[in-house]
PDB file of N, CA and C in Angstrom:
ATOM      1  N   UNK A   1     -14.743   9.621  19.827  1.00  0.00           N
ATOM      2  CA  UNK A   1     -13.862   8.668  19.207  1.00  0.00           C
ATOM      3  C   UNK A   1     -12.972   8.014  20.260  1.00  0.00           C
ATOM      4  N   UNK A   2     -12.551   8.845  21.473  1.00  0.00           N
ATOM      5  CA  UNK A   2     -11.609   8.259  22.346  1.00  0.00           C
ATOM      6  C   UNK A   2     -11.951   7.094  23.255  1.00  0.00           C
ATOM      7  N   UNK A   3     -13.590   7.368  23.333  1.00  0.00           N
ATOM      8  CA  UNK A   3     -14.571   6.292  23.687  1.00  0.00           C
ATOM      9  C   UNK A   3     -14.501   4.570  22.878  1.00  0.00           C
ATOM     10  N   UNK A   4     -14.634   4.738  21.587  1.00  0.00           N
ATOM     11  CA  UNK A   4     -14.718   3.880  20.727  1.00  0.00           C
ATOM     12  C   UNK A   4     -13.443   2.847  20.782  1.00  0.00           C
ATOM     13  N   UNK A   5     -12.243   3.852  20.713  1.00  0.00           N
ATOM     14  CA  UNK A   5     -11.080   3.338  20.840  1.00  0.00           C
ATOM     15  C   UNK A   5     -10.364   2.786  22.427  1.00  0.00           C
ATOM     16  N   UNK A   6     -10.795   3.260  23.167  1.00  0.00           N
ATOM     17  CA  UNK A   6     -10.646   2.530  24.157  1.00  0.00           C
ATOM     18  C   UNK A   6     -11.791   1.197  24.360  1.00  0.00           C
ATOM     19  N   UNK A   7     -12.715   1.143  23.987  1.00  0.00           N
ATOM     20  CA  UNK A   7     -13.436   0.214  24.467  1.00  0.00           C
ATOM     21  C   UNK A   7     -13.027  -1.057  23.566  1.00  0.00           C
ATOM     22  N   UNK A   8     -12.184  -0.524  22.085  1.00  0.00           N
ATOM     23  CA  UNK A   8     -11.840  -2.109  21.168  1.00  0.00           C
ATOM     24  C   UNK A   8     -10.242  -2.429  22.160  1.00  0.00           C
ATOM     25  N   UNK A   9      -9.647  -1.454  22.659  1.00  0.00           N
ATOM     26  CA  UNK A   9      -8.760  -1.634  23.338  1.00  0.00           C
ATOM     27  C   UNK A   9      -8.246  -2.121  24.547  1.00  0.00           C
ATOM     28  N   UNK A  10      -9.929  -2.285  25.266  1.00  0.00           N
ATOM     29  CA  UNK A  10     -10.011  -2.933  26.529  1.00  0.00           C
ATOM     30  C   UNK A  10     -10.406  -4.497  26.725  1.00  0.00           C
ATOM     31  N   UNK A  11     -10.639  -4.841  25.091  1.00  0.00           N
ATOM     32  CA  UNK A  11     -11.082  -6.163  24.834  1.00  0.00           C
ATOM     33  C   UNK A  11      -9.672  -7.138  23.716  1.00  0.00           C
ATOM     34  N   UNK A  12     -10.192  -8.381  23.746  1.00  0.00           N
ATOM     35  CA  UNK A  12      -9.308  -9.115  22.809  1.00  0.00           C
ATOM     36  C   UNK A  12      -9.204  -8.574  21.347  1.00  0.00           C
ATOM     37  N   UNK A  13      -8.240  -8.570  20.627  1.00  0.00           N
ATOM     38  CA  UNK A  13      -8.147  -8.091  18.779  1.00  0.00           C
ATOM     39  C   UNK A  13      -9.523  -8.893  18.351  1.00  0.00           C
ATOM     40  N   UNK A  14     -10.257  -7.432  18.149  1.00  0.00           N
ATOM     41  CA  UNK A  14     -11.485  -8.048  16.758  1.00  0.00           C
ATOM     42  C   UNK A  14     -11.432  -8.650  15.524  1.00  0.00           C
ATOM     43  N   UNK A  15     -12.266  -9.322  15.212  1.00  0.00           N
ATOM     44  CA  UNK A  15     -11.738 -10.068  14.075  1.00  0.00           C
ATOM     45  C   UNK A  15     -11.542  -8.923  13.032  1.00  0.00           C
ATOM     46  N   UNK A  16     -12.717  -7.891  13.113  1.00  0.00           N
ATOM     47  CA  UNK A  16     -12.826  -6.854  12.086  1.00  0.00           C
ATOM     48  C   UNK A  16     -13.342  -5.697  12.556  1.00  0.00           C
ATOM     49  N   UNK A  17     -12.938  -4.538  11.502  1.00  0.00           N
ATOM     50  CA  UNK A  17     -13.222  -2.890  12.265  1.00  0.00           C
ATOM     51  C   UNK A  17     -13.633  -2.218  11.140  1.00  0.00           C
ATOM     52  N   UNK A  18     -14.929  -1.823  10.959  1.00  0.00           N
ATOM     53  CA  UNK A  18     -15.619  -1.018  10.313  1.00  0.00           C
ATOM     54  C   UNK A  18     -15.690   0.235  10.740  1.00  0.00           C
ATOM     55  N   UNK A  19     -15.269   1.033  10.211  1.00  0.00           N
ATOM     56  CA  UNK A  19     -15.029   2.740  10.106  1.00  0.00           C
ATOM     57  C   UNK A  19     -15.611   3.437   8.979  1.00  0.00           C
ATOM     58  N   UNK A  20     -16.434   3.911   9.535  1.00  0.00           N
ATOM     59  CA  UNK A  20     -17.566   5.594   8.528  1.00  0.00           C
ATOM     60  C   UNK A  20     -17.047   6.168   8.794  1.00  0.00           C
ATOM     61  N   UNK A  21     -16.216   6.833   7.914  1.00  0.00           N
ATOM     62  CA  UNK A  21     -16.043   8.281   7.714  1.00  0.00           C
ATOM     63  C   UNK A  21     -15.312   8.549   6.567  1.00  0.00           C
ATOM     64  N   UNK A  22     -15.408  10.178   6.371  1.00  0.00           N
ATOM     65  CA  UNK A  22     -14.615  11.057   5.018  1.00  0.00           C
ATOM     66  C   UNK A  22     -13.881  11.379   5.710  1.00  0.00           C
ATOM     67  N   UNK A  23     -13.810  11.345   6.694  1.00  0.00           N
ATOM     68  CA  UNK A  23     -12.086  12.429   7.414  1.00  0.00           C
ATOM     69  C   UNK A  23     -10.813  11.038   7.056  1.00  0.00           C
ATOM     70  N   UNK A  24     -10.097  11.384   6.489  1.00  0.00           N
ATOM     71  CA  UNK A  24      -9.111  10.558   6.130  1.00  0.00           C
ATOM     72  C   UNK A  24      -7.821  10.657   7.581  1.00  0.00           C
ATOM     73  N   UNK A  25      -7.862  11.442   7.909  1.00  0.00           N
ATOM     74  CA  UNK A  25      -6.981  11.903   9.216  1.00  0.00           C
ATOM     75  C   UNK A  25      -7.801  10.964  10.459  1.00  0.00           C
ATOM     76  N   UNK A  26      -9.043  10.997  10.636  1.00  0.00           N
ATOM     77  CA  UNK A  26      -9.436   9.781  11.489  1.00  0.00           C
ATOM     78  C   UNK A  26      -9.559   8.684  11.068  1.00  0.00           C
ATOM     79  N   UNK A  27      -9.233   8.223   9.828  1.00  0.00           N
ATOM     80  CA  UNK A  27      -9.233   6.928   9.166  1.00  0.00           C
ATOM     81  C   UNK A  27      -7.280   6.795   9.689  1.00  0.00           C
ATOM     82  N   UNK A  28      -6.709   7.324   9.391  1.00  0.00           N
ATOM     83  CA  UNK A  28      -5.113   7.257   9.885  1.00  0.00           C
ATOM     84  C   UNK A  28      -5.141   6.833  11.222  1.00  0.00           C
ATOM     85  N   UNK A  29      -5.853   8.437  12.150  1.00  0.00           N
ATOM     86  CA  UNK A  29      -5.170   7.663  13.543  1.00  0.00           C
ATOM     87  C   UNK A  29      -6.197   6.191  14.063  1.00  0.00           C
ATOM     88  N   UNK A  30      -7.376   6.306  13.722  1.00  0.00           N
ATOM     89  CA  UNK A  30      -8.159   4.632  14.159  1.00  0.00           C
ATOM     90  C   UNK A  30      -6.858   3.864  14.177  1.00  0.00           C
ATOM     91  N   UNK A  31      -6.261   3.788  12.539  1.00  0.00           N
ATOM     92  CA  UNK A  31      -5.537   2.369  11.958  1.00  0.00           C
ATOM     93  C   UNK A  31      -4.353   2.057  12.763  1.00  0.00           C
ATOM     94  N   UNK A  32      -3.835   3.371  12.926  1.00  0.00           N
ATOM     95  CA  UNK A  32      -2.531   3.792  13.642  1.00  0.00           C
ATOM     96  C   UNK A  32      -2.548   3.491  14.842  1.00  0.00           C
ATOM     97  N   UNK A  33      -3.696   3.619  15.901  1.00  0.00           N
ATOM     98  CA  UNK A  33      -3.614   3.424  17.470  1.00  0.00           C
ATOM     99  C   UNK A  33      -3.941   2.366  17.675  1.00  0.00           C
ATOM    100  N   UNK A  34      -5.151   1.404  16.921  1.00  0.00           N
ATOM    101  CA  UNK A  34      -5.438   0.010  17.000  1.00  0.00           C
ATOM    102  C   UNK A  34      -4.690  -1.044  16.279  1.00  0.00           C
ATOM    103  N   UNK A  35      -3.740  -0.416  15.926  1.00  0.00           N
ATOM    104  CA  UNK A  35      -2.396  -1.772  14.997  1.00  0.00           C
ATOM    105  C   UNK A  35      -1.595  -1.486  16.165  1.00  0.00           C
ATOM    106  N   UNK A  36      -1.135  -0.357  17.088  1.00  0.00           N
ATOM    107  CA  UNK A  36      -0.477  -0.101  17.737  1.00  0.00           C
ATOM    108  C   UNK A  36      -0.377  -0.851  18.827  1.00  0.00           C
ATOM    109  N   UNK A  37      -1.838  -1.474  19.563  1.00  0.00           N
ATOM    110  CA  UNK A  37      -1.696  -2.306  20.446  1.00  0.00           C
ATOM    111  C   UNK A  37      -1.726  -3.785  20.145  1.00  0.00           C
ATOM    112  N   UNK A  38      -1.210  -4.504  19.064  1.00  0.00           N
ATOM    113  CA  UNK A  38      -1.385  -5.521  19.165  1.00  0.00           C
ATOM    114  C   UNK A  38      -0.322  -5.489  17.405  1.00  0.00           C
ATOM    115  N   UNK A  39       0.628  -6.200  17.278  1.00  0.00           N
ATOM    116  CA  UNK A  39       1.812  -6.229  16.275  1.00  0.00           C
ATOM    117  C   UNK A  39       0.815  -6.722  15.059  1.00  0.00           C
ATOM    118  N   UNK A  40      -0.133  -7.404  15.454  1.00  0.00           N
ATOM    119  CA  UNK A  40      -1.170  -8.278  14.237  1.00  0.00           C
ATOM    120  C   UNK A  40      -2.499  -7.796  13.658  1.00  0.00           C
ATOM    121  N   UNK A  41      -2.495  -6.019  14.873  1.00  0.00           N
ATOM    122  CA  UNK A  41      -3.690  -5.671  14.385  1.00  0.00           C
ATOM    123  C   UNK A  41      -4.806  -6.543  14.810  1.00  0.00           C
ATOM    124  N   UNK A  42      -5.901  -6.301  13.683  1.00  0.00           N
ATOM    125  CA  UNK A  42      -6.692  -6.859  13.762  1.00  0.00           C
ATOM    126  C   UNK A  42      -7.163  -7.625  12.634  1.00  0.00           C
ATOM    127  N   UNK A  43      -7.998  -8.735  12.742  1.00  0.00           N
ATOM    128  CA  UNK A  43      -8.240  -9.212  11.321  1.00  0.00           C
ATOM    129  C   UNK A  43      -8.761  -8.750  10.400  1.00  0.00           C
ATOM    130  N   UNK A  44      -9.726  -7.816   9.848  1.00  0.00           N
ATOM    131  CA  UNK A  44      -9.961  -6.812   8.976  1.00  0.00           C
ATOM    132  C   UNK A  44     -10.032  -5.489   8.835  1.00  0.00           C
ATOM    133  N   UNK A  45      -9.896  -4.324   8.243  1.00  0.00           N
ATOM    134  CA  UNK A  45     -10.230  -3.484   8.446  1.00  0.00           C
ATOM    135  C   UNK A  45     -10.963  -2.750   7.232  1.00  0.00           C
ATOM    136  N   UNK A  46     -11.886  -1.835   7.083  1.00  0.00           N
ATOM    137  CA  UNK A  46     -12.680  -1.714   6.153  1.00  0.00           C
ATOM    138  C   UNK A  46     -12.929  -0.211   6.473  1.00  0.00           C
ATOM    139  N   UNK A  47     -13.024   0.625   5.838  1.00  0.00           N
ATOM    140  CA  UNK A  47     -13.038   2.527   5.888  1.00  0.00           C
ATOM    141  C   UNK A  47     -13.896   2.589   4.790  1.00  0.00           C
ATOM    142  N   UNK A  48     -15.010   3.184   5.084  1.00  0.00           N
ATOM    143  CA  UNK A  48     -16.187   3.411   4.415  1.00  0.00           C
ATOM    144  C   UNK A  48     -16.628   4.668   4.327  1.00  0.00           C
ATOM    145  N   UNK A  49     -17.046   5.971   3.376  1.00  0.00           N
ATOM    146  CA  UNK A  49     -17.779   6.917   3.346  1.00  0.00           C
ATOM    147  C   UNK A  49     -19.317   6.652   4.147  1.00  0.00           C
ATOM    148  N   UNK A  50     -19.510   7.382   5.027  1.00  0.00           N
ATOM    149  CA  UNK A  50     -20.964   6.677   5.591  1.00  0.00           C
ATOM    150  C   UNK A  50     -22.096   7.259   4.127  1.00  0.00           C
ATOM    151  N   UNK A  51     -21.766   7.752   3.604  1.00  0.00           N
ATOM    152  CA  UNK A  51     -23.284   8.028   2.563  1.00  0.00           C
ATOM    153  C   UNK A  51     -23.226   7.506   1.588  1.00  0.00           C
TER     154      UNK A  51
END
Protein backbone atom coordinates (compact mmCIF):
# COMPACT_ATOMS: atom_id res chain seq x y z
CA UNK A 1 0.00 0.00 0.00
CA UNK A 2 2.93 2.41 0.83
CA UNK A 3 3.92 1.77 -2.78
CA UNK A 4 0.53 2.80 -4.22
CA UNK A 5 0.44 5.84 -2.14
CA UNK A 6 3.51 7.21 -2.86
CA UNK A 7 3.41 6.77 -6.47
CA UNK A 8 -0.34 8.96 -6.61
CA UNK A 9 1.80 11.23 -4.45
CA UNK A 10 4.69 11.69 -6.66
CA UNK A 11 2.40 12.79 -9.49
CA UNK A 12 -0.23 15.73 -10.12
CA UNK A 13 -3.99 15.26 -8.06
CA UNK A 14 -5.88 12.48 -10.05
CA UNK A 15 -8.91 13.21 -11.31
CA UNK A 16 -10.17 9.96 -9.49
CA UNK A 17 -9.17 7.06 -6.94
CA UNK A 18 -10.64 3.76 -6.98
CA UNK A 19 -10.09 1.66 -3.85
CA UNK A 20 -10.98 -2.34 -3.33
CA UNK A 21 -11.27 -3.15 -0.25
CA UNK A 22 -13.38 -4.38 3.08
CA UNK A 23 -10.82 -3.07 5.47
CA UNK A 24 -12.53 0.14 6.33
CA UNK A 25 -9.29 1.28 8.35
CA UNK A 26 -7.44 1.27 4.85
CA UNK A 27 -10.30 2.95 3.24
CA UNK A 28 -9.63 5.85 6.20
CA UNK A 29 -5.97 6.11 5.97
CA UNK A 30 -5.91 6.05 1.67
CA UNK A 31 -8.59 9.12 2.13
CA UNK A 32 -6.73 10.63 4.99
CA UNK A 33 -3.03 10.69 3.47
CA UNK A 34 -4.15 11.56 -0.16
CA UNK A 35 -6.55 14.65 0.91
CA UNK A 36 -3.57 15.37 3.05
CA UNK A 37 -1.34 16.37 0.28
CA UNK A 38 -3.26 18.54 -1.64
CA UNK A 39 -6.32 20.88 0.42
CA UNK A 40 -8.65 19.75 -2.82
CA UNK A 41 -7.91 16.20 -2.70
CA UNK A 42 -8.69 14.70 -5.52
CA UNK A 43 -11.52 14.76 -7.94
CA UNK A 44 -13.28 11.53 -7.09
CA UNK A 45 -13.11 9.04 -4.81
CA UNK A 46 -14.93 5.71 -4.92
CA UNK A 47 -14.31 2.58 -2.08
CA UNK A 48 -15.49 -0.53 -3.41
CA UNK A 49 -15.78 -4.20 -1.84
CA UNK A 50 -13.55 -6.01 -4.48
CA UNK A 51 -16.18 -9.08 -4.70
Amino acid sequence: MEEAIQTVMDHLKPLALYLFTEDKQVEHEVLTRLTAINSSGFGKFCAKDPY
